[in-house]
PDB file of N, CA and C in Angstrom:
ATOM      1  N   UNK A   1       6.692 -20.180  21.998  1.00  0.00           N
ATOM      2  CA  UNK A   1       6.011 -20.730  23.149  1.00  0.00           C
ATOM      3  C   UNK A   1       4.520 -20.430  23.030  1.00  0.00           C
ATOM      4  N   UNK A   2       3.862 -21.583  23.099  1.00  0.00           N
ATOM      5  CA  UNK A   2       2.347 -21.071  23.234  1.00  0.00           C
ATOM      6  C   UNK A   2       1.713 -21.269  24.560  1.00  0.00           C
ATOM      7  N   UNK A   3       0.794 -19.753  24.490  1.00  0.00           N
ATOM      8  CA  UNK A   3       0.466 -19.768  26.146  1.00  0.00           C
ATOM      9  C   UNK A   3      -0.831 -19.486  25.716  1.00  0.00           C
ATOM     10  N   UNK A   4      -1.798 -20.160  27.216  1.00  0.00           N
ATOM     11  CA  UNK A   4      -3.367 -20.006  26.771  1.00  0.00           C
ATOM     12  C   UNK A   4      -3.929 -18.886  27.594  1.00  0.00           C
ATOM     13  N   UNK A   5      -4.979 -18.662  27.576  1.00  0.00           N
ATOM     14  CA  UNK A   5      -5.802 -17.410  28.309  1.00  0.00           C
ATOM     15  C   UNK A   5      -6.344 -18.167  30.017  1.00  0.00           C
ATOM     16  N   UNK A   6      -5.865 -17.101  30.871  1.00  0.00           N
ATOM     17  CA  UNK A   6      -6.371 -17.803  32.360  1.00  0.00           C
ATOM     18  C   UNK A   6      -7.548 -17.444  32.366  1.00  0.00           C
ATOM     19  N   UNK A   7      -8.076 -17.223  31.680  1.00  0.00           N
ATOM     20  CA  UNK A   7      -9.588 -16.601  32.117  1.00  0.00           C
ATOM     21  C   UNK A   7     -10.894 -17.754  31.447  1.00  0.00           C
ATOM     22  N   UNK A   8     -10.209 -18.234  30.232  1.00  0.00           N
ATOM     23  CA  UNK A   8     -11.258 -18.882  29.019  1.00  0.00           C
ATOM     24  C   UNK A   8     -10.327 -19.628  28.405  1.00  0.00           C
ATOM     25  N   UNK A   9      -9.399 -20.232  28.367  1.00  0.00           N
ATOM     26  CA  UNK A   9      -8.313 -21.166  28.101  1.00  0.00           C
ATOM     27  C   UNK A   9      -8.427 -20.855  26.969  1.00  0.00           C
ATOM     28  N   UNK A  10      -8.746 -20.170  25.599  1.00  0.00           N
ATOM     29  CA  UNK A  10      -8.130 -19.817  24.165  1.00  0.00           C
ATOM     30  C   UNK A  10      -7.110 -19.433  24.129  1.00  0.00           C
ATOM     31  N   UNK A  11      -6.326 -19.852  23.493  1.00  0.00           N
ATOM     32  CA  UNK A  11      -4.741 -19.352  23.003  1.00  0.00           C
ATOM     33  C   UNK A  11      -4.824 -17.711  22.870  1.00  0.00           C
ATOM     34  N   UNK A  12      -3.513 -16.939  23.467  1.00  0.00           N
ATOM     35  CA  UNK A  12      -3.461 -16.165  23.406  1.00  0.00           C
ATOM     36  C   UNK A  12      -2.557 -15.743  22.026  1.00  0.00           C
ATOM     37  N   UNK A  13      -2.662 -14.646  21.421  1.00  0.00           N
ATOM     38  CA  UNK A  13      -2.037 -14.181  20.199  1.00  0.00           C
ATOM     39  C   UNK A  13      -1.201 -13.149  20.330  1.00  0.00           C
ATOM     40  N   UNK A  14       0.240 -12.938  20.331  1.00  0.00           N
ATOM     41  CA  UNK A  14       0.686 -12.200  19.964  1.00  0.00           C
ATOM     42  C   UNK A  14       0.166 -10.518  19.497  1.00  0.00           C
ATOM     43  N   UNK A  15       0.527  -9.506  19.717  1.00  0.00           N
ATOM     44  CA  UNK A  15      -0.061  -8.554  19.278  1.00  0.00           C
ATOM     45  C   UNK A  15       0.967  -7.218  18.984  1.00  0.00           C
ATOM     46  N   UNK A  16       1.041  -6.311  18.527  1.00  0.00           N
ATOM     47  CA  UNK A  16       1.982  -5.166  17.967  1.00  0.00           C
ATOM     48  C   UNK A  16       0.960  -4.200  18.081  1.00  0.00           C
ATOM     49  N   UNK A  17       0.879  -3.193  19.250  1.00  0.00           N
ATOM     50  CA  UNK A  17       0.505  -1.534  19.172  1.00  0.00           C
ATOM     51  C   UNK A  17       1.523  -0.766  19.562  1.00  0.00           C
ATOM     52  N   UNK A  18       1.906   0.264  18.624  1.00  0.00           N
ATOM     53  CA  UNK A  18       2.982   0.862  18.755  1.00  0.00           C
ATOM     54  C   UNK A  18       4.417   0.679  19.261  1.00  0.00           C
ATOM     55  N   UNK A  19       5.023  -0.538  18.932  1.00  0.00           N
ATOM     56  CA  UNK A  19       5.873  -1.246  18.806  1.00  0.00           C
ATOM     57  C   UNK A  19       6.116  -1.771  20.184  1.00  0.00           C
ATOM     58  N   UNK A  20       4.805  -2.322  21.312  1.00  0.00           N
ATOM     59  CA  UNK A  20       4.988  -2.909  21.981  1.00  0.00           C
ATOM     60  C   UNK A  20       4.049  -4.084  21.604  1.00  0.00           C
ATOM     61  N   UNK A  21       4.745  -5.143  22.307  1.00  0.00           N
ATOM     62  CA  UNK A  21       4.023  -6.425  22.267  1.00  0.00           C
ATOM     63  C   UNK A  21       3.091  -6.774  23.686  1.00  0.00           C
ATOM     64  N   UNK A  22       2.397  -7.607  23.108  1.00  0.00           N
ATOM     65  CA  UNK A  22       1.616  -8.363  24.369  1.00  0.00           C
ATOM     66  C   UNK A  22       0.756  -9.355  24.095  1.00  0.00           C
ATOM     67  N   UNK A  23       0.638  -9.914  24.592  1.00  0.00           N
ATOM     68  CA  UNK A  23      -0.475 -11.103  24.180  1.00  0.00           C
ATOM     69  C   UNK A  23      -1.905 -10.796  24.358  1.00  0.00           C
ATOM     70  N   UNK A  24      -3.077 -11.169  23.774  1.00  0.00           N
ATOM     71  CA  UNK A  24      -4.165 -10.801  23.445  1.00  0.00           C
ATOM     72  C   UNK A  24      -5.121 -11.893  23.134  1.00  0.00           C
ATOM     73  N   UNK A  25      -6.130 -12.324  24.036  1.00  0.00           N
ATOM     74  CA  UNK A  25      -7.139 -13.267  24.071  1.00  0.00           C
ATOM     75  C   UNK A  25      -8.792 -12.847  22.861  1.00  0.00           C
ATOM     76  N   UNK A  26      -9.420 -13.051  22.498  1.00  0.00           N
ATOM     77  CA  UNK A  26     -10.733 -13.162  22.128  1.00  0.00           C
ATOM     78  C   UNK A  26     -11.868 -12.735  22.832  1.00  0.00           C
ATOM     79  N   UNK A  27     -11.627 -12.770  24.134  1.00  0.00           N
ATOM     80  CA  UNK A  27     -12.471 -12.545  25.546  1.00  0.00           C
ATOM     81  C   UNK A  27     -12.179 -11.142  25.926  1.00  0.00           C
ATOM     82  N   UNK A  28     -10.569 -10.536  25.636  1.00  0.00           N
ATOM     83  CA  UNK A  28     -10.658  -9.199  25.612  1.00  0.00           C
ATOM     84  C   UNK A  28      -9.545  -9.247  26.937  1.00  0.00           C
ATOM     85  N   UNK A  29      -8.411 -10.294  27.708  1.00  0.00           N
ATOM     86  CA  UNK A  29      -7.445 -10.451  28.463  1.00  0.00           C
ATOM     87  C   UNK A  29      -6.265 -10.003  27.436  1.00  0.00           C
ATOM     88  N   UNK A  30      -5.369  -9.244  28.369  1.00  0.00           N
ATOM     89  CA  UNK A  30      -4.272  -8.421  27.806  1.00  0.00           C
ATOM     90  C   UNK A  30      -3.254  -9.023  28.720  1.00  0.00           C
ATOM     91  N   UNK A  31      -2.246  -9.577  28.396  1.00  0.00           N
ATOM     92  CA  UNK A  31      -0.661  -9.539  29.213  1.00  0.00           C
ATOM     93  C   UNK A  31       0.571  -9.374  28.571  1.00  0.00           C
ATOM     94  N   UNK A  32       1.073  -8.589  29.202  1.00  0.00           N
ATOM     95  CA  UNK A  32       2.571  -7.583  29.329  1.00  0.00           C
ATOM     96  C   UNK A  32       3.293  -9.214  28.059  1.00  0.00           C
ATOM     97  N   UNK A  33       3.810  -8.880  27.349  1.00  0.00           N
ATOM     98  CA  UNK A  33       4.902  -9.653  26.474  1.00  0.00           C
ATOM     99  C   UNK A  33       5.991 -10.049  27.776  1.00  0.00           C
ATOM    100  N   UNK A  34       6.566 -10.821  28.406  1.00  0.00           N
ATOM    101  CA  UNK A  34       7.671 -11.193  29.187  1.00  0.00           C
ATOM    102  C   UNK A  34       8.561 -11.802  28.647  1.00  0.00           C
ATOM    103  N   UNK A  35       8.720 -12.253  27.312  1.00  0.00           N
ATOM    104  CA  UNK A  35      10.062 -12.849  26.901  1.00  0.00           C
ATOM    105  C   UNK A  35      11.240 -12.043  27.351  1.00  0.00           C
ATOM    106  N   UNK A  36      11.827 -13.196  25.808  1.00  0.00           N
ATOM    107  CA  UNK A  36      13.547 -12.677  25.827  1.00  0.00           C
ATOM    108  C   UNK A  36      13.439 -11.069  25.012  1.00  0.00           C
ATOM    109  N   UNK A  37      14.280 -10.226  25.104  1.00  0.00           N
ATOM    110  CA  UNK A  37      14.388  -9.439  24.369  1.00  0.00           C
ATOM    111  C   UNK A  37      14.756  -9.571  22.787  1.00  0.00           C
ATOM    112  N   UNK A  38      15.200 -10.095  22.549  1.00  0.00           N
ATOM    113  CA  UNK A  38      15.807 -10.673  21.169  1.00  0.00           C
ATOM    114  C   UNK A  38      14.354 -10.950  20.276  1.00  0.00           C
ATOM    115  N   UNK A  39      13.447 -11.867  21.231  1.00  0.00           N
ATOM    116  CA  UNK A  39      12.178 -12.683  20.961  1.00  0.00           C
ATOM    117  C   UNK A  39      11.398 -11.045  20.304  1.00  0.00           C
ATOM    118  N   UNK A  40      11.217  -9.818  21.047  1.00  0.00           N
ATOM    119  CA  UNK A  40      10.651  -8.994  21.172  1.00  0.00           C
ATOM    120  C   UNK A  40      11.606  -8.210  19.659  1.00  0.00           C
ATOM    121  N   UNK A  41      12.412  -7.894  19.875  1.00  0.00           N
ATOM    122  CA  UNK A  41      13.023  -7.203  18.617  1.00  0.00           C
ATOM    123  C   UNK A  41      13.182  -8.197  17.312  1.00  0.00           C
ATOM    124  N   UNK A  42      12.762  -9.245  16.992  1.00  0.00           N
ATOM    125  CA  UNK A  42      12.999 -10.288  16.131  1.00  0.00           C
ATOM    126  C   UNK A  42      11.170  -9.855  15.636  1.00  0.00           C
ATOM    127  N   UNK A  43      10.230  -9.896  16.276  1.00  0.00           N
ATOM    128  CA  UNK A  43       9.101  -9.934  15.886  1.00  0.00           C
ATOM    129  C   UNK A  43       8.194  -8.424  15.589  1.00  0.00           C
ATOM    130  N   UNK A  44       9.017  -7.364  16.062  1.00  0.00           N
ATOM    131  CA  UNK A  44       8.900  -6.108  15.930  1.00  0.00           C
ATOM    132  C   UNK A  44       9.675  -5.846  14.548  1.00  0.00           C
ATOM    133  N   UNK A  45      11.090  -6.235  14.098  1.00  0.00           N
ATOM    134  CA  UNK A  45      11.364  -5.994  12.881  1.00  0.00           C
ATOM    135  C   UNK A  45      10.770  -7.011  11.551  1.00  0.00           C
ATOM    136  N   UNK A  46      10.072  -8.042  12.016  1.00  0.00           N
ATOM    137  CA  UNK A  46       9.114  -8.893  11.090  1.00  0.00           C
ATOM    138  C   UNK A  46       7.964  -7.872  10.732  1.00  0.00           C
ATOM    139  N   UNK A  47       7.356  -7.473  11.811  1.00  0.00           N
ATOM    140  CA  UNK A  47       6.589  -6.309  11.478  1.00  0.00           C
ATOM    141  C   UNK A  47       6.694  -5.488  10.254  1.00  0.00           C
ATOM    142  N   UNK A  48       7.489  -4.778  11.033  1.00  0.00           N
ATOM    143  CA  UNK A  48       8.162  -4.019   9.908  1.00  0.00           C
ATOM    144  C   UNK A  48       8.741  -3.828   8.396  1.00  0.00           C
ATOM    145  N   UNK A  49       9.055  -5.068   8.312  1.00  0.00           N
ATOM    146  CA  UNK A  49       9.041  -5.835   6.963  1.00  0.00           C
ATOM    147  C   UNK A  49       8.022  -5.659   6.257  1.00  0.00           C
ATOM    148  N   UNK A  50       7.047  -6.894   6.854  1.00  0.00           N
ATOM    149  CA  UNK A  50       5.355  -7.021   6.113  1.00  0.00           C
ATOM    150  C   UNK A  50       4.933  -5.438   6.074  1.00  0.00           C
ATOM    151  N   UNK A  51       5.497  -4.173   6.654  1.00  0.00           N
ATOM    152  CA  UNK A  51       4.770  -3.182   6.536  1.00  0.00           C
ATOM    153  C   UNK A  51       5.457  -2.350   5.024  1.00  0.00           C
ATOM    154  N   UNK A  52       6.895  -2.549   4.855  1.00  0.00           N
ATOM    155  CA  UNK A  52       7.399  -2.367   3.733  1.00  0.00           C
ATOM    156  C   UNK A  52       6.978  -3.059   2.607  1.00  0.00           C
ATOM    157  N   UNK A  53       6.821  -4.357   2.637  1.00  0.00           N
ATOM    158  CA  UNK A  53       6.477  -5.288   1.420  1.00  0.00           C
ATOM    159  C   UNK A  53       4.722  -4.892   1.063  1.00  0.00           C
ATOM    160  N   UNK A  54       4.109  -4.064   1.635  1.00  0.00           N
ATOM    161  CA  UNK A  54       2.509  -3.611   1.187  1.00  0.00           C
ATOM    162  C   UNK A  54       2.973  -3.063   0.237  1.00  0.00           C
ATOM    163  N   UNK A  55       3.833  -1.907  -0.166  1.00  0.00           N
ATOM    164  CA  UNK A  55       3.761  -0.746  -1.271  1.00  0.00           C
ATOM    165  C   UNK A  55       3.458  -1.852  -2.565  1.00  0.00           C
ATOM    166  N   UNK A  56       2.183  -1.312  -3.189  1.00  0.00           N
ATOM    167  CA  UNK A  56       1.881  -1.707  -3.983  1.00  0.00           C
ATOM    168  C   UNK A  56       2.726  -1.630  -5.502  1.00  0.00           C
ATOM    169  N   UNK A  57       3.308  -0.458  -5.403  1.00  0.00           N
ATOM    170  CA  UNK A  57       4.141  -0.231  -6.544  1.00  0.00           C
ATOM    171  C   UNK A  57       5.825   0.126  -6.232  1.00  0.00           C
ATOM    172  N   UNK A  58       5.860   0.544  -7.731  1.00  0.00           N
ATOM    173  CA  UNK A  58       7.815   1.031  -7.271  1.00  0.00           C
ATOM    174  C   UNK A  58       7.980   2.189  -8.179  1.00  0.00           C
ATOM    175  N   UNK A  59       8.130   3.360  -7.632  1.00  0.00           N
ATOM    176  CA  UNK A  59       7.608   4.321  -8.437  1.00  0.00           C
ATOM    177  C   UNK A  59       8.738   4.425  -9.647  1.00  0.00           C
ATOM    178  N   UNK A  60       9.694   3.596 -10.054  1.00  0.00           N
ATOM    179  CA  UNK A  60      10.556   3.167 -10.966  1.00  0.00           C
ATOM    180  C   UNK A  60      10.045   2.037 -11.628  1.00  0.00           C
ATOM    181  N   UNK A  61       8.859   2.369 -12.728  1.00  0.00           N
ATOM    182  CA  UNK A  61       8.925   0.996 -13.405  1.00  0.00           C
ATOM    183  C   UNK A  61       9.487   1.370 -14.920  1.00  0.00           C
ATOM    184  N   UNK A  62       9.464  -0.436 -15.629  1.00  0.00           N
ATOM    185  CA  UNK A  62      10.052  -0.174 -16.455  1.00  0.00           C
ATOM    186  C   UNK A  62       8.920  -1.057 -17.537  1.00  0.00           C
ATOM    187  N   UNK A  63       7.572  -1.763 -17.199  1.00  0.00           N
ATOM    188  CA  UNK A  63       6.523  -2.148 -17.951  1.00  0.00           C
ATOM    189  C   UNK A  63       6.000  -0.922 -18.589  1.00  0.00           C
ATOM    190  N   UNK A  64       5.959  -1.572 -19.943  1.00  0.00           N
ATOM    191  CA  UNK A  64       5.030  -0.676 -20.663  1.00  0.00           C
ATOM    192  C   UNK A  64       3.531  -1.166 -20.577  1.00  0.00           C
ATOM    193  N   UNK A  65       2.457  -0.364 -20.062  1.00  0.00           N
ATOM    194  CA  UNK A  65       1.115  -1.068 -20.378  1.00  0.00           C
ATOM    195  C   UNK A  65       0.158  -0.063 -21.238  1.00  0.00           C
ATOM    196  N   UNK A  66      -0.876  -0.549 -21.508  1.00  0.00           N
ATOM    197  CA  UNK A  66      -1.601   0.346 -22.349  1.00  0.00           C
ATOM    198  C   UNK A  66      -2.379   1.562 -21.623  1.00  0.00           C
ATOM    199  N   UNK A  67      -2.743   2.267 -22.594  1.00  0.00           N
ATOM    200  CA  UNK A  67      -3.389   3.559 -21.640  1.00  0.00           C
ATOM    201  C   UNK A  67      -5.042   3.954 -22.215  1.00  0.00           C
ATOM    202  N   UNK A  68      -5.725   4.571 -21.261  1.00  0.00           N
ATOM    203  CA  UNK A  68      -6.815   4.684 -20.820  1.00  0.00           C
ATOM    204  C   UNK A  68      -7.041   5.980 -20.478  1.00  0.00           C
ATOM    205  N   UNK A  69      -8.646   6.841 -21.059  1.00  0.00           N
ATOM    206  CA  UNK A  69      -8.937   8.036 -20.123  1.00  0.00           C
ATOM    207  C   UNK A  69      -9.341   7.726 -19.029  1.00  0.00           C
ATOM    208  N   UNK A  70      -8.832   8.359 -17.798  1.00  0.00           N
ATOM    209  CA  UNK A  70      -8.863   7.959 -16.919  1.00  0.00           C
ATOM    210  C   UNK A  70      -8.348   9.351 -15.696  1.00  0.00           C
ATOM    211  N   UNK A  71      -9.016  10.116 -15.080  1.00  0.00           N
ATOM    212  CA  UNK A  71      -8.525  11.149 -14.354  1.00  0.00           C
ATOM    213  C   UNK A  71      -7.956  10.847 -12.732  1.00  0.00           C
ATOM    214  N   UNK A  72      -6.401  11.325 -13.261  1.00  0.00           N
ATOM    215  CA  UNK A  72      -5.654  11.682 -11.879  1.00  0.00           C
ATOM    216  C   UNK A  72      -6.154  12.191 -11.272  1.00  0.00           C
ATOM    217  N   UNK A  73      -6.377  11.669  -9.692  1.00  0.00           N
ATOM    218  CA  UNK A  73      -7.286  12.445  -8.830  1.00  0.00           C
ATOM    219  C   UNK A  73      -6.000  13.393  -8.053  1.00  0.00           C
ATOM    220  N   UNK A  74      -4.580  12.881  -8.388  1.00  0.00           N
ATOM    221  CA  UNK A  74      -3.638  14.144  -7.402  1.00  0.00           C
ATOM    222  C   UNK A  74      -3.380  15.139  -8.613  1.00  0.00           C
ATOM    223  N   UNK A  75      -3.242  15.050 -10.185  1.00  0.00           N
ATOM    224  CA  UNK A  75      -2.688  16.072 -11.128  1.00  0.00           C
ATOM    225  C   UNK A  75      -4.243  16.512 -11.806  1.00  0.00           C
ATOM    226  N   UNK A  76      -5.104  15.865 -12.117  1.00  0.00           N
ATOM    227  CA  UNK A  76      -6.345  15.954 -13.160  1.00  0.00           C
ATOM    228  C   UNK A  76      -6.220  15.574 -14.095  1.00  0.00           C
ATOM    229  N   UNK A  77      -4.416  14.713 -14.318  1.00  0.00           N
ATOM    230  CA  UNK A  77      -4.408  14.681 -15.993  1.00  0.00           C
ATOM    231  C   UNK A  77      -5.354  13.840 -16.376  1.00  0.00           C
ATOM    232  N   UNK A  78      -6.146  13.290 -17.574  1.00  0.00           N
ATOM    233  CA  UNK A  78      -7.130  12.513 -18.143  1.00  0.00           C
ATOM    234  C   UNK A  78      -6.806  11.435 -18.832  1.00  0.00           C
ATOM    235  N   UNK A  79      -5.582  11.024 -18.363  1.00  0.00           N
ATOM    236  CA  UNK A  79      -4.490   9.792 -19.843  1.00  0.00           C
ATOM    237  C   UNK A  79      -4.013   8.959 -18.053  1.00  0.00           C
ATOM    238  N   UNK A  80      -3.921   7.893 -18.158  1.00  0.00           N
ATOM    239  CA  UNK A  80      -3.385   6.648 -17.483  1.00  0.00           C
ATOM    240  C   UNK A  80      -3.110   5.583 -17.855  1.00  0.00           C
ATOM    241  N   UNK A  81      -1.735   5.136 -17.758  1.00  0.00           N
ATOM    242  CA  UNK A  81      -1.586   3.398 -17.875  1.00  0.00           C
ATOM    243  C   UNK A  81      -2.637   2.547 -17.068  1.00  0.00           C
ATOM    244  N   UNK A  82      -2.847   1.318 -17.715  1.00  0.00           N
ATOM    245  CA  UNK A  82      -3.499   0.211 -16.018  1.00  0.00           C
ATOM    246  C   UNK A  82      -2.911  -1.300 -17.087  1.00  0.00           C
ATOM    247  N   UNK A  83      -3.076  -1.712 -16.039  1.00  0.00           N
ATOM    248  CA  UNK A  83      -3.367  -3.326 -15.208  1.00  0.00           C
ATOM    249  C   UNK A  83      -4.060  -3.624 -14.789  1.00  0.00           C
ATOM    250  N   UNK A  84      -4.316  -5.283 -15.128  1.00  0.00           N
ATOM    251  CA  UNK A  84      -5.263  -5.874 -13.817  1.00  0.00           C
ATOM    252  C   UNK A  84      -4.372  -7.023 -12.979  1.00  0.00           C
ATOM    253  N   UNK A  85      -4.783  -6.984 -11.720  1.00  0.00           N
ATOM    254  CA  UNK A  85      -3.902  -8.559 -11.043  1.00  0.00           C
ATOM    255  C   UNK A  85      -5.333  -8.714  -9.987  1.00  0.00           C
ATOM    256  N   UNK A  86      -4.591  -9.946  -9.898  1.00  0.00           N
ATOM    257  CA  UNK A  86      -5.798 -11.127  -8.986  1.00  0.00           C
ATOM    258  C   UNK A  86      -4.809 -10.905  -7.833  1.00  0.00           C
ATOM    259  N   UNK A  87      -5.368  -9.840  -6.782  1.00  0.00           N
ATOM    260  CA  UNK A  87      -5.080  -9.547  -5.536  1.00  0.00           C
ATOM    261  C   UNK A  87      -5.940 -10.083  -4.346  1.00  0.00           C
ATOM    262  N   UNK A  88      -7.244 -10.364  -4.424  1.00  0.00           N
ATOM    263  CA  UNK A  88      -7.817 -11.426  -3.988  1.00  0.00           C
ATOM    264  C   UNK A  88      -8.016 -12.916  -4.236  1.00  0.00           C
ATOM    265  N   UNK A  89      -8.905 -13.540  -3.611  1.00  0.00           N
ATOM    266  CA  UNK A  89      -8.894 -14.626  -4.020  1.00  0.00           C
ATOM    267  C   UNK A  89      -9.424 -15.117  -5.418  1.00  0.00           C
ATOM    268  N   UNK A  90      -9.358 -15.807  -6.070  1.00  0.00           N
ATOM    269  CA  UNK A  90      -9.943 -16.021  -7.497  1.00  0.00           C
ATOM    270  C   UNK A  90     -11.200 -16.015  -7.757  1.00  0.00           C
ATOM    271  N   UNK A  91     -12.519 -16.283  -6.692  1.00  0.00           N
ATOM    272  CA  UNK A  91     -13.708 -16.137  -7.273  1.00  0.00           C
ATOM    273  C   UNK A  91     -13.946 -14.849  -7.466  1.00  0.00           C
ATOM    274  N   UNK A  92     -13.178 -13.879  -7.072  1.00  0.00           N
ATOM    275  CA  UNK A  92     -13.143 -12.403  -6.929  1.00  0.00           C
ATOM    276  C   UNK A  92     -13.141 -11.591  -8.395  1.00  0.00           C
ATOM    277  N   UNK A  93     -13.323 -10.913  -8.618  1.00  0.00           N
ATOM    278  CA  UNK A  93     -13.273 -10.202  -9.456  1.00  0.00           C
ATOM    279  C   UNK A  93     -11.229  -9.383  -9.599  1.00  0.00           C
ATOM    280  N   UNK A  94     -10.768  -9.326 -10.611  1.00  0.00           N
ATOM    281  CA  UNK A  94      -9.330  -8.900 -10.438  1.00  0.00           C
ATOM    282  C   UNK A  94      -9.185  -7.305 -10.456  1.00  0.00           C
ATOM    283  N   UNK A  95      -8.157  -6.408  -9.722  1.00  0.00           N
ATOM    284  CA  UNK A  95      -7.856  -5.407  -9.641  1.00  0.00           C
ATOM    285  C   UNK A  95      -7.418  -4.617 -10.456  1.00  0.00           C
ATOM    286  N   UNK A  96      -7.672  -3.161 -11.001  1.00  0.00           N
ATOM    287  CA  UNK A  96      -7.119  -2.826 -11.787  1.00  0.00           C
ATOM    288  C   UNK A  96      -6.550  -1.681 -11.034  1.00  0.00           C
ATOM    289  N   UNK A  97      -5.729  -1.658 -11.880  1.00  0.00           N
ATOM    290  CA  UNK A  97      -4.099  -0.207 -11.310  1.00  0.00           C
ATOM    291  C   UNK A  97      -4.276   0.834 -12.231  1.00  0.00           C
ATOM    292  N   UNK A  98      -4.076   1.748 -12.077  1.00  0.00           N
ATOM    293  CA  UNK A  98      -3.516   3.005 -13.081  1.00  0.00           C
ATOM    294  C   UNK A  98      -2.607   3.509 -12.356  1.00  0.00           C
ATOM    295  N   UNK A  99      -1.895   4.229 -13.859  1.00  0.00           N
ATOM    296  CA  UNK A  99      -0.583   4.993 -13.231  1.00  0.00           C
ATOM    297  C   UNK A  99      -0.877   6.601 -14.025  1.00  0.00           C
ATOM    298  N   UNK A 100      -0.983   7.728 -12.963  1.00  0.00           N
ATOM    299  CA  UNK A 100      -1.217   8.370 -14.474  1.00  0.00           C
ATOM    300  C   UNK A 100       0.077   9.019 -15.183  1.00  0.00           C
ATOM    301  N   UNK A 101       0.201   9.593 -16.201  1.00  0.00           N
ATOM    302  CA  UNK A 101       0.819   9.501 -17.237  1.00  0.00           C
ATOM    303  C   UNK A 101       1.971  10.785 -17.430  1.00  0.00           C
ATOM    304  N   UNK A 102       1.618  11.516 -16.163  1.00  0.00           N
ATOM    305  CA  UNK A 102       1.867  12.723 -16.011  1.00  0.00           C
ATOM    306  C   UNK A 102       3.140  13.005 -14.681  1.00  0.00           C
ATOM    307  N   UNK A 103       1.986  12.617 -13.739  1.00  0.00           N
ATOM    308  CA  UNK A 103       2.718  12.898 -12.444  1.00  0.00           C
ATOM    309  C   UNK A 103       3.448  11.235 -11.957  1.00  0.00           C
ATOM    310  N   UNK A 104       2.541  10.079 -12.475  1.00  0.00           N
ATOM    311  CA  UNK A 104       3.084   8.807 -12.228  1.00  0.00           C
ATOM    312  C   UNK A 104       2.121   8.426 -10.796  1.00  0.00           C
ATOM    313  N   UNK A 105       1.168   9.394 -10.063  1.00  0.00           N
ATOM    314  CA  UNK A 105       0.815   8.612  -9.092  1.00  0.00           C
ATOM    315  C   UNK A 105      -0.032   7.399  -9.326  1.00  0.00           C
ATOM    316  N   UNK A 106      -0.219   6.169  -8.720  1.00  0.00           N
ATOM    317  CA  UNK A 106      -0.835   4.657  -8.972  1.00  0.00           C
ATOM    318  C   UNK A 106      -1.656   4.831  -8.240  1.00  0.00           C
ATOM    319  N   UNK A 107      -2.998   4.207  -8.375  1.00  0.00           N
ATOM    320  CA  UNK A 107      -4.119   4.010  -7.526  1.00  0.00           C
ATOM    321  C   UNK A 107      -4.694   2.824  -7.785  1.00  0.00           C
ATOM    322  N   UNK A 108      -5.742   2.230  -7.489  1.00  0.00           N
ATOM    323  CA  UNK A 108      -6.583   0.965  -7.659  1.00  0.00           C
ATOM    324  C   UNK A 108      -8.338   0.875  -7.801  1.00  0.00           C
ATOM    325  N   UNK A 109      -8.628   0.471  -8.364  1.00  0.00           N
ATOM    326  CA  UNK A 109     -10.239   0.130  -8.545  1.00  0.00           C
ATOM    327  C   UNK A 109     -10.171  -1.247  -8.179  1.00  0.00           C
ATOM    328  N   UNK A 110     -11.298  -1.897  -7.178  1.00  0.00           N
ATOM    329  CA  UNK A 110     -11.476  -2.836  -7.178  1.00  0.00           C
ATOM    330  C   UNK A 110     -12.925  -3.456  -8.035  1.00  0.00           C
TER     331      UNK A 110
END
């Protein structure tokens, strides 16, 4: 259902702070979520999802990539795997990953 703002007629947006909902204008109008409940737990576990699907890695891999000096900032070791991926848009410059070699923690340079 789309509902607009009584104050400045812009569409109001959906919003998630601390797993309550409410709708949320541009102008800075707040109202209470009133749906169905279902509506409310359907879009709270979507949440939740997109918040699982961020982890950038899986601390089980099974790519071999090449390695690099490169210092673990959680062990100090000085040896790391990397990668690069196009995590932005393409005029962008692409991301590189390390894993280090030791403890396995991943980090990123952009």
């Amino acid at each position: 259902m789309v509902k607009f703002c009584p104050e400045c007629d812009n569409l109001l947006r959906k919003r998630i702070k601390s797993n309550e909902v409410y709708y949320e204008c541009i102008c800075g109008y707040l109202e209470t979520f009133k749906e169905d409940i279902r509506e409310k737990e359907k879009i709270v576990q979507s949440r939740l999802k997109l918040e699982k699907e961020k982890e950038i890695f899986s601390p089980k891999h099974e790519d071999i990539y090449p390695l690099t000096k490169a210092e673990c900032i959680k062990c100090g070791n000085k040896e790391a795997e990397y990668w690069q991926s196009q995590t932005r848009s393409a005029d962008e410059a692409s991301t590189t990953f390390y894993r280090c070699t030791d403890c396995s923690f991943t980090w990123r340079e952009y």
